[in-house]
PDB file of N, CA and C in Angstrom:
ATOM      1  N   UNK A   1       0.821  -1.196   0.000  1.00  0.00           N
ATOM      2  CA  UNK A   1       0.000   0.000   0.000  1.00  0.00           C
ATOM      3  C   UNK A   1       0.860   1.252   0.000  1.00  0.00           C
ATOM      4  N   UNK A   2       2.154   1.168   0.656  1.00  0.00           N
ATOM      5  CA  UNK A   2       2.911   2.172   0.721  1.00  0.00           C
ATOM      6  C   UNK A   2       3.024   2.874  -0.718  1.00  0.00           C
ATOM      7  N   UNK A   3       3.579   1.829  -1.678  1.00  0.00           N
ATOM      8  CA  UNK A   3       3.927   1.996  -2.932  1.00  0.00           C
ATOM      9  C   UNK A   3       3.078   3.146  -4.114  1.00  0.00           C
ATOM     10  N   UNK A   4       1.678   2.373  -3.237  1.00  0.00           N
ATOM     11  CA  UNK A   4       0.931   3.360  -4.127  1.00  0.00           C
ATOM     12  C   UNK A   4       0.847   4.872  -3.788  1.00  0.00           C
ATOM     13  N   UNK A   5       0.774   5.091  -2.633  1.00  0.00           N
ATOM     14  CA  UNK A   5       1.084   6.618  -1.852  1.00  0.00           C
ATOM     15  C   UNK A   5       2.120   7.083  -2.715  1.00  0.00           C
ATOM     16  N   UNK A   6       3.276   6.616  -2.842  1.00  0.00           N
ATOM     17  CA  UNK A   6       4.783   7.317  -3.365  1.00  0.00           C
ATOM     18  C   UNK A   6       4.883   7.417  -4.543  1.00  0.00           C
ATOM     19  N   UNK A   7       3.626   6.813  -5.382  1.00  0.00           N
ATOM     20  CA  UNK A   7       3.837   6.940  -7.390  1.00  0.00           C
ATOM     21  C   UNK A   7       2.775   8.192  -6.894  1.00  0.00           C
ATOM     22  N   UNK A   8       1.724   8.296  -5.962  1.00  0.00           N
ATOM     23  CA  UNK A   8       0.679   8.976  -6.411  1.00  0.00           C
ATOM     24  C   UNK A   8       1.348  10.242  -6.044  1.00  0.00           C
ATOM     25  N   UNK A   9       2.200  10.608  -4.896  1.00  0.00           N
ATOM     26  CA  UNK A   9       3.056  11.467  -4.680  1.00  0.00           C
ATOM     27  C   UNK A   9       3.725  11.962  -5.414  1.00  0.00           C
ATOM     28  N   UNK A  10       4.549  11.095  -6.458  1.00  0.00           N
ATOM     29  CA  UNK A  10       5.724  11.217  -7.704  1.00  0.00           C
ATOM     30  C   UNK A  10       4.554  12.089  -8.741  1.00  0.00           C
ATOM     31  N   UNK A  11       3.899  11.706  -9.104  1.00  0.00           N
ATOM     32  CA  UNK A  11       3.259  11.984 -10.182  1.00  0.00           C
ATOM     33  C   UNK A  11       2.684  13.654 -10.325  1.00  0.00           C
ATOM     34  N   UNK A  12       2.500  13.665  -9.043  1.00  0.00           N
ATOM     35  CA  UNK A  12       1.434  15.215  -8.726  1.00  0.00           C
ATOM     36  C   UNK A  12       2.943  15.809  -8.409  1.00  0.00           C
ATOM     37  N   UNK A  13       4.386  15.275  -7.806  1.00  0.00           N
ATOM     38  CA  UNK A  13       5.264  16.270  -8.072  1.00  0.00           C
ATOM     39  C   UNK A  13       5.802  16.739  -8.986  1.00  0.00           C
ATOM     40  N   UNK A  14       6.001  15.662 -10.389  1.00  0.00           N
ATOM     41  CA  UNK A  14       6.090  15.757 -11.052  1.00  0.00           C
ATOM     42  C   UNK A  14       5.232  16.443 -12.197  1.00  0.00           C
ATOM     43  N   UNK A  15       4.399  16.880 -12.116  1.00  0.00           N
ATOM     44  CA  UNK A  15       2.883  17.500 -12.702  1.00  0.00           C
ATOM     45  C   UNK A  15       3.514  19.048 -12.402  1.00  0.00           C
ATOM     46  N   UNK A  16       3.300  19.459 -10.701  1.00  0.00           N
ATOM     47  CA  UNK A  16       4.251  20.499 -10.384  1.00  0.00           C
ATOM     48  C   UNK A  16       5.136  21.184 -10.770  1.00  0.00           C
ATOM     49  N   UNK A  17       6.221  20.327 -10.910  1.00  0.00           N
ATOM     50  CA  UNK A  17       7.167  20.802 -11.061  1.00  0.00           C
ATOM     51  C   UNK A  17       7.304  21.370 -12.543  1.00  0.00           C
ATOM     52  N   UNK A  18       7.001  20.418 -13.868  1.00  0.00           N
ATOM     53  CA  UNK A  18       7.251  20.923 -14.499  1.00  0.00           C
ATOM     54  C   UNK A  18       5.613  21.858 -14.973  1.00  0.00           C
ATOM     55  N   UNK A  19       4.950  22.382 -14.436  1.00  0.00           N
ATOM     56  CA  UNK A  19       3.998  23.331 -14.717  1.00  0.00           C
ATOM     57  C   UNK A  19       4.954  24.861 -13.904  1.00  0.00           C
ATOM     58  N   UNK A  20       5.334  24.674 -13.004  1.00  0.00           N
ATOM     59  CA  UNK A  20       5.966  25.656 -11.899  1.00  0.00           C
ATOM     60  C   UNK A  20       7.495  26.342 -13.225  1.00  0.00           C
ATOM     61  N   UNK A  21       8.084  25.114 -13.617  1.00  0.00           N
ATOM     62  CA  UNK A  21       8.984  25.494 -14.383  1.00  0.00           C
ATOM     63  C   UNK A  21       8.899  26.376 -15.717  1.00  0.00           C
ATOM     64  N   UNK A  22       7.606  26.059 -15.967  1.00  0.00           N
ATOM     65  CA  UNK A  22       7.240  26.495 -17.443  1.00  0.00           C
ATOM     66  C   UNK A  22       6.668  27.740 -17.345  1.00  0.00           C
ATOM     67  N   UNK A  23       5.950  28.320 -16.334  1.00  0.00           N
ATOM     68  CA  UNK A  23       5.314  29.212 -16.124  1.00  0.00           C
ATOM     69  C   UNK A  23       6.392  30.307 -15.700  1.00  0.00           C
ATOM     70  N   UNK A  24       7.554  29.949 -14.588  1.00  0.00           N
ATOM     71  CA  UNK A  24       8.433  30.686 -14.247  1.00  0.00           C
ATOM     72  C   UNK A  24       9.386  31.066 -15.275  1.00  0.00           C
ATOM     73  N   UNK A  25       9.963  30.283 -16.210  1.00  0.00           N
ATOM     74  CA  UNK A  25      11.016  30.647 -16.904  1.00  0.00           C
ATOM     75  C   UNK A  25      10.174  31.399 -18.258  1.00  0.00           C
ATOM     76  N   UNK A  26       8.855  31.387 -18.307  1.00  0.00           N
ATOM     77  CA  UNK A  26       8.296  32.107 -19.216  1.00  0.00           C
ATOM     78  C   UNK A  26       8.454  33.601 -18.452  1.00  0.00           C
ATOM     79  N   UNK A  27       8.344  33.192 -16.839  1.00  0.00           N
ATOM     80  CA  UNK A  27       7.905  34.529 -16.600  1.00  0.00           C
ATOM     81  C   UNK A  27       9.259  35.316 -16.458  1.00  0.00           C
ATOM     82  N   UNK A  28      10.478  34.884 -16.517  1.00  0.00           N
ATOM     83  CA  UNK A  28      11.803  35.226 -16.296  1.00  0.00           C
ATOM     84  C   UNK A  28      12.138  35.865 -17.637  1.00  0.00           C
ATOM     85  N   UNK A  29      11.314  35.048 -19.198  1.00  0.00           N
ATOM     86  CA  UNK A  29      11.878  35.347 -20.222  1.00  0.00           C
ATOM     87  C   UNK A  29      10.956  36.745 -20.395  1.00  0.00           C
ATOM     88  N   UNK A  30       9.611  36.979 -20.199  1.00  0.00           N
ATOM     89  CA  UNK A  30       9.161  37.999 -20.782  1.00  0.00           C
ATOM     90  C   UNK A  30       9.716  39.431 -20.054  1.00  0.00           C
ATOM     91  N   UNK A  31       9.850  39.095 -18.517  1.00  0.00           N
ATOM     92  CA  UNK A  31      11.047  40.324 -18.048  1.00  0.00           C
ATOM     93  C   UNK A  31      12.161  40.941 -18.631  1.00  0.00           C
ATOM     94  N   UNK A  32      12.897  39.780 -19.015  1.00  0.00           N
ATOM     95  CA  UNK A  32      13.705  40.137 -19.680  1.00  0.00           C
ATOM     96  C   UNK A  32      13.899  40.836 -20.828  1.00  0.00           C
ATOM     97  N   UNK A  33      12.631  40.343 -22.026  1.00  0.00           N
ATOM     98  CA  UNK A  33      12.589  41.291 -22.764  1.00  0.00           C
ATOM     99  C   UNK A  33      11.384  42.890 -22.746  1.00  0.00           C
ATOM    100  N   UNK A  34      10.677  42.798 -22.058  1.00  0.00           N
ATOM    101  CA  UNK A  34      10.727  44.086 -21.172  1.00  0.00           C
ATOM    102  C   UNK A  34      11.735  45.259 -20.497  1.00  0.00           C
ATOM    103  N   UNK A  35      12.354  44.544 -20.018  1.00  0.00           N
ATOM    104  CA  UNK A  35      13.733  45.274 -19.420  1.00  0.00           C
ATOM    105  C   UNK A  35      14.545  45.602 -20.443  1.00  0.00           C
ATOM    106  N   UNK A  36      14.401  45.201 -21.373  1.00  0.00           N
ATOM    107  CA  UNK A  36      15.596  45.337 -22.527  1.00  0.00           C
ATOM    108  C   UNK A  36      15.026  46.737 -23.512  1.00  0.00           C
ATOM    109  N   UNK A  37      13.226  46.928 -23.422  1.00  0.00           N
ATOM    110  CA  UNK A  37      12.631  47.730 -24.499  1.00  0.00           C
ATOM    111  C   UNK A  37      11.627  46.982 -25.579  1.00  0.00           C
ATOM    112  N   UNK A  38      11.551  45.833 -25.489  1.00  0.00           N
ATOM    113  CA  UNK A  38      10.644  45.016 -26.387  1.00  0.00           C
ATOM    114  C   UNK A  38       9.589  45.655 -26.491  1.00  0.00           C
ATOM    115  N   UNK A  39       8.532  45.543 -27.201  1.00  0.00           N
ATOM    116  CA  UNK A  39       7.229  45.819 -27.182  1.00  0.00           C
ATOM    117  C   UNK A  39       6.503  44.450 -26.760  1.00  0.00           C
ATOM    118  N   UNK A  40       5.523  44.481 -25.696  1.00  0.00           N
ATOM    119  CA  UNK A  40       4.767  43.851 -25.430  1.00  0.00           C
ATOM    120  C   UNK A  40       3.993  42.961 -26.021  1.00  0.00           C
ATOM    121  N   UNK A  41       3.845  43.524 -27.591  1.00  0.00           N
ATOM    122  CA  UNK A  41       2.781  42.658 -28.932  1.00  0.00           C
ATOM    123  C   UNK A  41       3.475  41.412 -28.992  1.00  0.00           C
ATOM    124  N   UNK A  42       4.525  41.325 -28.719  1.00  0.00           N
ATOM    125  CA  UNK A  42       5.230  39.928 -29.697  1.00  0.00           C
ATOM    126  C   UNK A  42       4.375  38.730 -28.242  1.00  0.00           C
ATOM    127  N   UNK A  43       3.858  38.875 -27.240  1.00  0.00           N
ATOM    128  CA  UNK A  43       3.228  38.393 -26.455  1.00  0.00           C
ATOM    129  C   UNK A  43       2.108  37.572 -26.822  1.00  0.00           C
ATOM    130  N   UNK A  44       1.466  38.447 -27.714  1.00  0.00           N
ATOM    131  CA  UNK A  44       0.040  37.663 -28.338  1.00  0.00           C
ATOM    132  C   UNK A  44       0.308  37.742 -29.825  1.00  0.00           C
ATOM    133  N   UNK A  45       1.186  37.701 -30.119  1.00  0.00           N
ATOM    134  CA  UNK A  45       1.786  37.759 -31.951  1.00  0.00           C
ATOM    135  C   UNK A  45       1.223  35.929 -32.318  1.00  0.00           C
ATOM    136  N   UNK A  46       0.258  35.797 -33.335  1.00  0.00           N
ATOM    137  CA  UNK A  46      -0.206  34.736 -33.944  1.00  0.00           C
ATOM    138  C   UNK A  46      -1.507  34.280 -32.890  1.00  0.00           C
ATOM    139  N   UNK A  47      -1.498  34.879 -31.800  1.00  0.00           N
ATOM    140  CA  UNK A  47      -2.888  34.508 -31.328  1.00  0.00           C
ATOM    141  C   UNK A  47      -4.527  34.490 -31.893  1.00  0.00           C
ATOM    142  N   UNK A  48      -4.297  35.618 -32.845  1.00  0.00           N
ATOM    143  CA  UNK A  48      -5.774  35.749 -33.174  1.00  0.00           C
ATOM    144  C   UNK A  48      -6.400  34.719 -34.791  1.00  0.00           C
ATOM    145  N   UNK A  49      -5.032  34.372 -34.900  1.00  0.00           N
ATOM    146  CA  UNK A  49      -5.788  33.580 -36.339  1.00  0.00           C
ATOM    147  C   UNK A  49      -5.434  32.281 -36.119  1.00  0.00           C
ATOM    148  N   UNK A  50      -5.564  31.604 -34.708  1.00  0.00           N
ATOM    149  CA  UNK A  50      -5.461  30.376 -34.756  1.00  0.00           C
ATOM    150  C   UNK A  50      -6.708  29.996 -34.137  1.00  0.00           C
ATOM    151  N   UNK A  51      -6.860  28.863 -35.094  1.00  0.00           N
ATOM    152  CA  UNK A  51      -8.340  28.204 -34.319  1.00  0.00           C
ATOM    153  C   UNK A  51      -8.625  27.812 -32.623  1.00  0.00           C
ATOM    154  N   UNK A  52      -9.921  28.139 -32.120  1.00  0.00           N
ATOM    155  CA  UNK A  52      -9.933  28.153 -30.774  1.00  0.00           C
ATOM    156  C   UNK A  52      -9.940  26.203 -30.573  1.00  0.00           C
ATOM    157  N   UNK A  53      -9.451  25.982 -29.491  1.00  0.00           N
ATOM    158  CA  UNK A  53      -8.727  25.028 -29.205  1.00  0.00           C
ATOM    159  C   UNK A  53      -9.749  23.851 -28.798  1.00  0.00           C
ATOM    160  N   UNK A  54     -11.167  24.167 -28.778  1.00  0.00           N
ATOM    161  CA  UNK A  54     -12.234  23.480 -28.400  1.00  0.00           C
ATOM    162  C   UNK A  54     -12.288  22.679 -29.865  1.00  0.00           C
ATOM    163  N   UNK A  55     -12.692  23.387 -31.295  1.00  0.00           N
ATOM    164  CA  UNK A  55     -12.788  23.232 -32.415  1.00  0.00           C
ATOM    165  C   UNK A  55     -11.509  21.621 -32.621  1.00  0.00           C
ATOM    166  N   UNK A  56     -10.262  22.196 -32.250  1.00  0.00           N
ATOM    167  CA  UNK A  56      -9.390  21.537 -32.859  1.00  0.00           C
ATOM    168  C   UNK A  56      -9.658  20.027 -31.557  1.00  0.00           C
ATOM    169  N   UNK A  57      -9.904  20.268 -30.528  1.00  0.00           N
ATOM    170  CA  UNK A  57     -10.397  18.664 -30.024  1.00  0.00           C
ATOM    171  C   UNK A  57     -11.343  17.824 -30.527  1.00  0.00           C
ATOM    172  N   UNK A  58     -12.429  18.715 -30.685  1.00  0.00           N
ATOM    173  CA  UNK A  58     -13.639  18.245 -31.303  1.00  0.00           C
ATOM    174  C   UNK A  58     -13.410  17.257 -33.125  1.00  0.00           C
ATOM    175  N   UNK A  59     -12.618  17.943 -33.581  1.00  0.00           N
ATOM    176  CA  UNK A  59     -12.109  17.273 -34.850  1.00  0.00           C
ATOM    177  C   UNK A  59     -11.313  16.002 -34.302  1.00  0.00           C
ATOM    178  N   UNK A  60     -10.659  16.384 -33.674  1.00  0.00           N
ATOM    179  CA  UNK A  60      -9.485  15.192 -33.295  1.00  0.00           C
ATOM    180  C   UNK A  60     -10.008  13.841 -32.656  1.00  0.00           C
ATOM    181  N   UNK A  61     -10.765  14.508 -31.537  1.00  0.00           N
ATOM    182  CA  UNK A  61     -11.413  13.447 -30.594  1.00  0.00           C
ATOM    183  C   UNK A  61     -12.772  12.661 -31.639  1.00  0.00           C
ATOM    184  N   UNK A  62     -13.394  12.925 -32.592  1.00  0.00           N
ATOM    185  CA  UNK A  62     -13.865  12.393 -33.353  1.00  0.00           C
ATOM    186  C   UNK A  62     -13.576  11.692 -34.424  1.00  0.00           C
ATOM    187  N   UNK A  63     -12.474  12.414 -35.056  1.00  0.00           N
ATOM    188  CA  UNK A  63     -11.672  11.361 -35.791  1.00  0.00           C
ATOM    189  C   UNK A  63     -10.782  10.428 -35.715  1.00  0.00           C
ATOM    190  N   UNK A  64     -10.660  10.608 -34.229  1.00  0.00           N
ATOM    191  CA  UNK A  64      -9.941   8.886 -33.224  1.00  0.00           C
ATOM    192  C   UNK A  64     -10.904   8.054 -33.467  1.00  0.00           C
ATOM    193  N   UNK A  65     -12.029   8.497 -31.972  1.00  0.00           N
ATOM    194  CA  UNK A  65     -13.058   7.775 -32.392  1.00  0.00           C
ATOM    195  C   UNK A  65     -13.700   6.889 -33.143  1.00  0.00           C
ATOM    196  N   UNK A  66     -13.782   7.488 -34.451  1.00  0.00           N
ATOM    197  CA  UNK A  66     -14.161   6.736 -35.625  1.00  0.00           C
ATOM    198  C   UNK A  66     -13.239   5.975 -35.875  1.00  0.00           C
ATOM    199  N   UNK A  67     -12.057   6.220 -36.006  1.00  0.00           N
ATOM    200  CA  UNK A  67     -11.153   5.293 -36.579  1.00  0.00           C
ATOM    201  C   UNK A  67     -11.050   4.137 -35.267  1.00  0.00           C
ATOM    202  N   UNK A  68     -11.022   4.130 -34.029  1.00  0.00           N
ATOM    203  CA  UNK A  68     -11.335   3.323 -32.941  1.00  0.00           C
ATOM    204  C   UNK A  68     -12.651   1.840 -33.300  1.00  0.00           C
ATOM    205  N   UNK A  69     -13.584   2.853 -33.950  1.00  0.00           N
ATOM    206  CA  UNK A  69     -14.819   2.048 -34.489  1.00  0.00           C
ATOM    207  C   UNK A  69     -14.406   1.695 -35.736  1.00  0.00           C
ATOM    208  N   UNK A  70     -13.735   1.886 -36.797  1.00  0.00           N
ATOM    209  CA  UNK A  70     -13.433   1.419 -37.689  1.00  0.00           C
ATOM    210  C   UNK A  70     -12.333   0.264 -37.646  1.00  0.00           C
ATOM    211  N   UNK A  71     -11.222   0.497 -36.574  1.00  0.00           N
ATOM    212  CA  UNK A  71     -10.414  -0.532 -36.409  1.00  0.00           C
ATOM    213  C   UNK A  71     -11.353  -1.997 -35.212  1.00  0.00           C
ATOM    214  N   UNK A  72     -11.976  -1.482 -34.847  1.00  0.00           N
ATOM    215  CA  UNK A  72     -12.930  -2.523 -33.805  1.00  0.00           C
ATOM    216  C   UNK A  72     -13.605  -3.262 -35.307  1.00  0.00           C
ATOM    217  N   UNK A  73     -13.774  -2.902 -36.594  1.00  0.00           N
ATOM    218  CA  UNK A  73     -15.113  -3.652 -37.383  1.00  0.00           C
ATOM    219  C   UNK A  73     -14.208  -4.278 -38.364  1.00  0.00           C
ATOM    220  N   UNK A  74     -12.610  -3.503 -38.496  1.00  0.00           N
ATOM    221  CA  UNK A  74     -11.769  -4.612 -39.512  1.00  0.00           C
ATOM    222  C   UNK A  74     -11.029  -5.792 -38.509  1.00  0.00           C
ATOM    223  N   UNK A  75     -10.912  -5.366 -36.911  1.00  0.00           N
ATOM    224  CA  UNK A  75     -10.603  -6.500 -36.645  1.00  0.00           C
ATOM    225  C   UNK A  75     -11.354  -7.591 -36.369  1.00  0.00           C
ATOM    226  N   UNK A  76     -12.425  -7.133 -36.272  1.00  0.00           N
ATOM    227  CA  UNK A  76     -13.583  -8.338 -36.532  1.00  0.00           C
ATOM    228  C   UNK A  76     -13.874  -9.104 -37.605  1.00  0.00           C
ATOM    229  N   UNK A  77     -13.345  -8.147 -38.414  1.00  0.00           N
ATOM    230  CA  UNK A  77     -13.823  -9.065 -40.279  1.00  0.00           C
ATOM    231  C   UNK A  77     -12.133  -9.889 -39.913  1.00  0.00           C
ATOM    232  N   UNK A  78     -11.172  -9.332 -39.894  1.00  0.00           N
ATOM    233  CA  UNK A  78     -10.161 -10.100 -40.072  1.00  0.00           C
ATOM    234  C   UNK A  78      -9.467 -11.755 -39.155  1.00  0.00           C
ATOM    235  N   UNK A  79     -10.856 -11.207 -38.253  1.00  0.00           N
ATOM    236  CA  UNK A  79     -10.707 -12.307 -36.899  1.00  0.00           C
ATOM    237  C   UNK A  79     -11.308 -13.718 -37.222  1.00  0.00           C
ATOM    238  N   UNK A  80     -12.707 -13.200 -38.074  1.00  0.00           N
ATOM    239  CA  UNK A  80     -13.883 -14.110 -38.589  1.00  0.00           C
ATOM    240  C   UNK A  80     -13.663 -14.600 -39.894  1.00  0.00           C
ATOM    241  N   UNK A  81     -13.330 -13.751 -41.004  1.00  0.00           N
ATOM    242  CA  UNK A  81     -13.505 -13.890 -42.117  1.00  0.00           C
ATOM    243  C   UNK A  81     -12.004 -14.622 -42.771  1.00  0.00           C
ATOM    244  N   UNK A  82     -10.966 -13.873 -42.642  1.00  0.00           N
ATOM    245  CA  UNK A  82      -9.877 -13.637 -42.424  1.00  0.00           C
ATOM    246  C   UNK A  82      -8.774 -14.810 -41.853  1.00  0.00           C
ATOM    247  N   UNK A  83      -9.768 -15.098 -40.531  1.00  0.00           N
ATOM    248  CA  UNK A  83      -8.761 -16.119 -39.750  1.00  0.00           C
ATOM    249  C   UNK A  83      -7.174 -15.966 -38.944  1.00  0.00           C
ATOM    250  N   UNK A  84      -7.726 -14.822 -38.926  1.00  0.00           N
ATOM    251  CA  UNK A  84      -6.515 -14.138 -38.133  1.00  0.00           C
ATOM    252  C   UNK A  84      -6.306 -14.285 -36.601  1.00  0.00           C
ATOM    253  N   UNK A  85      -5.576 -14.656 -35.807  1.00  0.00           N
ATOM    254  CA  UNK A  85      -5.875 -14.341 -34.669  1.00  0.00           C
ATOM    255  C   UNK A  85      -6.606 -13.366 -33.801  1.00  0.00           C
ATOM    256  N   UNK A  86      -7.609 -13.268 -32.860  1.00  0.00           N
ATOM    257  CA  UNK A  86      -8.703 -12.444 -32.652  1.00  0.00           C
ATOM    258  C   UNK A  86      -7.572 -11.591 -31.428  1.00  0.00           C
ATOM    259  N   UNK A  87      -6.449 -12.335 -30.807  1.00  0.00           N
ATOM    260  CA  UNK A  87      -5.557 -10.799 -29.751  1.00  0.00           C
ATOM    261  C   UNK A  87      -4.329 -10.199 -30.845  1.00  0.00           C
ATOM    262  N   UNK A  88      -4.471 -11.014 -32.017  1.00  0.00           N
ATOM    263  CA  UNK A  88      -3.419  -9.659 -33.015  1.00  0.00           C
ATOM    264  C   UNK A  88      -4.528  -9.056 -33.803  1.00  0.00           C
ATOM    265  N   UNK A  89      -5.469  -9.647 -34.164  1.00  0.00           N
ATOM    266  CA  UNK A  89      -6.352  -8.595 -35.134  1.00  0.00           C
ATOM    267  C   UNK A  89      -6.704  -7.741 -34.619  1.00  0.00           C
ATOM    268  N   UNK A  90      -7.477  -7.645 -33.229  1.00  0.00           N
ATOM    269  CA  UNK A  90      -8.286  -6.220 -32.309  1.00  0.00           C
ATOM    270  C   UNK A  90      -7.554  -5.447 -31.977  1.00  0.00           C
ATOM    271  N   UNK A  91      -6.192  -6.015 -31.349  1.00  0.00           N
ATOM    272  CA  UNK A  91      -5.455  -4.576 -31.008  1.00  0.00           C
ATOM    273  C   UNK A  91      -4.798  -4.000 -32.430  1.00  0.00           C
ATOM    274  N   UNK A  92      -4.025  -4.616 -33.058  1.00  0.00           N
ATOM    275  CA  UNK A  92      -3.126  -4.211 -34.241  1.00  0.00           C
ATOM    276  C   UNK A  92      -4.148  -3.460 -35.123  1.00  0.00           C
ATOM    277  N   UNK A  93      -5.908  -3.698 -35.389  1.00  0.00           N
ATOM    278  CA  UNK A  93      -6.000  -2.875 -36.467  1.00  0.00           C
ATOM    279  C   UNK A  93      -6.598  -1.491 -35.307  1.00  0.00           C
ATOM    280  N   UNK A  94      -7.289  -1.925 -34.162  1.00  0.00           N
ATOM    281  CA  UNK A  94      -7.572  -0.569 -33.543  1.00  0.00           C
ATOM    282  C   UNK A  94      -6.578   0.661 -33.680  1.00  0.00           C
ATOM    283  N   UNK A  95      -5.152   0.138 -32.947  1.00  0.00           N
ATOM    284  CA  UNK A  95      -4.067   1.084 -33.181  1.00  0.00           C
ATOM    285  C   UNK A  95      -3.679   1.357 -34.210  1.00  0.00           C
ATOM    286  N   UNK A  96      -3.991   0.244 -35.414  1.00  0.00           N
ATOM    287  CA  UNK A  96      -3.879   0.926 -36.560  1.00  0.00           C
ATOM    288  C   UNK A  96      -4.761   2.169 -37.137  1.00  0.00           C
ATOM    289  N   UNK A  97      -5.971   1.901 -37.127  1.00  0.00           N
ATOM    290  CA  UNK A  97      -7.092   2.772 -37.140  1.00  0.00           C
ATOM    291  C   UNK A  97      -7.126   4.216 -36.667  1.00  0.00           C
ATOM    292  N   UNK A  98      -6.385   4.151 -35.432  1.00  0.00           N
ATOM    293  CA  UNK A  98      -6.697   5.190 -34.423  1.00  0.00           C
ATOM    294  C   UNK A  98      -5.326   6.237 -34.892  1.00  0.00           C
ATOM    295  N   UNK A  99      -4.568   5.245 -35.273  1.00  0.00           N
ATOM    296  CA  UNK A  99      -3.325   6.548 -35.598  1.00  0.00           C
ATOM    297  C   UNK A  99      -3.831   7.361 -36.708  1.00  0.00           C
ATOM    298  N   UNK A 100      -4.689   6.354 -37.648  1.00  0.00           N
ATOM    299  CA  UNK A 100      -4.700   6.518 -38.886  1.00  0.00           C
ATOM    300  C   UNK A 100      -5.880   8.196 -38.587  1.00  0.00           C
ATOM    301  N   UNK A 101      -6.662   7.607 -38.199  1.00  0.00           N
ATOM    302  CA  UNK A 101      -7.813   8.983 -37.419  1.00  0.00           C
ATOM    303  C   UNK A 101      -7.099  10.095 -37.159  1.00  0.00           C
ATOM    304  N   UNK A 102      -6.031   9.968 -36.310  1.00  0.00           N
ATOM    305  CA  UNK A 102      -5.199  11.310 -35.470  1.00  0.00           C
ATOM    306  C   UNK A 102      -4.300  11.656 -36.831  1.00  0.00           C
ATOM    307  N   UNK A 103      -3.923  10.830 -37.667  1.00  0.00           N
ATOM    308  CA  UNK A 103      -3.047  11.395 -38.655  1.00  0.00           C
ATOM    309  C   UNK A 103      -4.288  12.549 -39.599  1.00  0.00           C
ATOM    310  N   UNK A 104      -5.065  12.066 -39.412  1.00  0.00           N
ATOM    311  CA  UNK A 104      -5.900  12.810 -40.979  1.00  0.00           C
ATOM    312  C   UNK A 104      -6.679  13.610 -39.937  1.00  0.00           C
ATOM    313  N   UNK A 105      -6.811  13.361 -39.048  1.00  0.00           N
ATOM    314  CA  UNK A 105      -7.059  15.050 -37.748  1.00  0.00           C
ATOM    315  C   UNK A 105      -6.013  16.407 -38.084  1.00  0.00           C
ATOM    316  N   UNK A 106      -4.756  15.474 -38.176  1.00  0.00           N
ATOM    317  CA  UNK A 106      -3.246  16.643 -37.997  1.00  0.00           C
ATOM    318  C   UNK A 106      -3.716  17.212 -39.353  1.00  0.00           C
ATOM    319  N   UNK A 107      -4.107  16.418 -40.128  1.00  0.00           N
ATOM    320  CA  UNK A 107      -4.053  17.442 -42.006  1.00  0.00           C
ATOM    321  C   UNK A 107      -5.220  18.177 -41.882  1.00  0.00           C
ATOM    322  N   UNK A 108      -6.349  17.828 -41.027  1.00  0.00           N
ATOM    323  CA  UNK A 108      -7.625  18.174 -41.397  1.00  0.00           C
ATOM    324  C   UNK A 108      -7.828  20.005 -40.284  1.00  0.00           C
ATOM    325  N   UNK A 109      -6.706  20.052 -39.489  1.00  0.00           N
ATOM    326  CA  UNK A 109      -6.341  21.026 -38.511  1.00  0.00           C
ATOM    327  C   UNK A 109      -5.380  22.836 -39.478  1.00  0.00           C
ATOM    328  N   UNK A 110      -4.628  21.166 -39.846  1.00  0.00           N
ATOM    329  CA  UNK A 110      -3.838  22.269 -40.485  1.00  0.00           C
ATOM    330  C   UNK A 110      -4.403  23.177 -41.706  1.00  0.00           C
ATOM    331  N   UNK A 111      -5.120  22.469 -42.337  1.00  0.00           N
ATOM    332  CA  UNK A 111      -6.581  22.997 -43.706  1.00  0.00           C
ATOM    333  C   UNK A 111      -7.083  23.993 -42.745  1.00  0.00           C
ATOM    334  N   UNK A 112      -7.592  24.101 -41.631  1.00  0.00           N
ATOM    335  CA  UNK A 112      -8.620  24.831 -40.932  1.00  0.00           C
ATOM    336  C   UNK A 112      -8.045  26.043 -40.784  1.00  0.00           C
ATOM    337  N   UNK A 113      -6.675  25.941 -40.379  1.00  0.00           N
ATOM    338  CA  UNK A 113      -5.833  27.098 -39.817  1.00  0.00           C
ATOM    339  C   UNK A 113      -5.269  28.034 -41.007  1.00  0.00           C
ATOM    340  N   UNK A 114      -5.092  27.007 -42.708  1.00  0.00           N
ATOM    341  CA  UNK A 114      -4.733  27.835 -43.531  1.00  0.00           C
ATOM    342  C   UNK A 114      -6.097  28.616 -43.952  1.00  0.00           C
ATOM    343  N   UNK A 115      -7.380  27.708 -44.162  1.00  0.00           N
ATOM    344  CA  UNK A 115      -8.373  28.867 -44.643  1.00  0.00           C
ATOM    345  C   UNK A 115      -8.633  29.861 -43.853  1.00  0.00           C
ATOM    346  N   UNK A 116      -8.537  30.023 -42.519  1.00  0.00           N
ATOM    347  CA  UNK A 116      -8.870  31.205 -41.926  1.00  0.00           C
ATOM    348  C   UNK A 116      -7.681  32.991 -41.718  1.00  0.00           C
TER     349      UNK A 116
END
C-alpha cells in the first residue's frame, strides 16, 4: 500500500514541477525582454488567427473515435472472415485505425488554420 502513496506522490510532483517550471522561466523570459525595451505585442503575436482550441479537439477526438470504431469492425472481419488471430487482429487494427484517425485530424487542422 505504501507503494501506491509514493507513485501517487511522484506523479502530482512531477505534474508540479514541471507546470511551476514552465510558467516561471516564461515569466523570467518575458522580463527580460521588457527590461531590454521590447514591445509587449510579440506576447500575443499569432494569437488571433489560430483556431480556438475546443474546435481543434472536437475534430481530433472524433476522428480517433471513428477510426477506434473502424479498427474494432476490420478487426472483426479479419478475426472471422480472415482467420486471423482475434488478440493480433483487435489490437493491431484498432491502433492501426486510431493513428490513422489522429493522422488525418493533424491534415484536417492544419486545412482549418490555412483557410482562416
Amino acid at each position: 500500500m505504501g507503494s501506491e502513496v509514493i507513485i501517487f506522490i511522484a506523479l502530482f510532483s512531477v505534474i508540479f514541477g514541471v507546470t511551476y517550471l514552465y510558467f516561471s522561466t516564461r515569466n523570467r523570459e518575458r522580463l527580460a525582454l521588457i527590461e531590454k525595451g521590447v514591445d509587449a505585442s510579440i506576447f500575443l503575436k499569432g494569437r488571433g488567427r489560430t483556431q480556438p482550441i475546443w474546435k481543434v479537439l472536437i475534430v481530433n477526438m472524433a476522428l480517433l473515435l471513428m477510426g477506434i470504431g473502424a479498427g474494432v469492425i476490420i478487426g472483426g472481419t479479419l478475426a472471422q472472415v480472415g482467420g486471423v488471430d482475434w488478440d493480433i487482429a483487435m489490437p493491431g487494427s484498432i491502433f492501426l485505425m486510431a493513428g490513422t484517425g489522429l493522422l488525418i485530424g493533424f491534415f484536417v487542422t492544419r486545412k482549418m488554420d490555412r483557410e482562416e
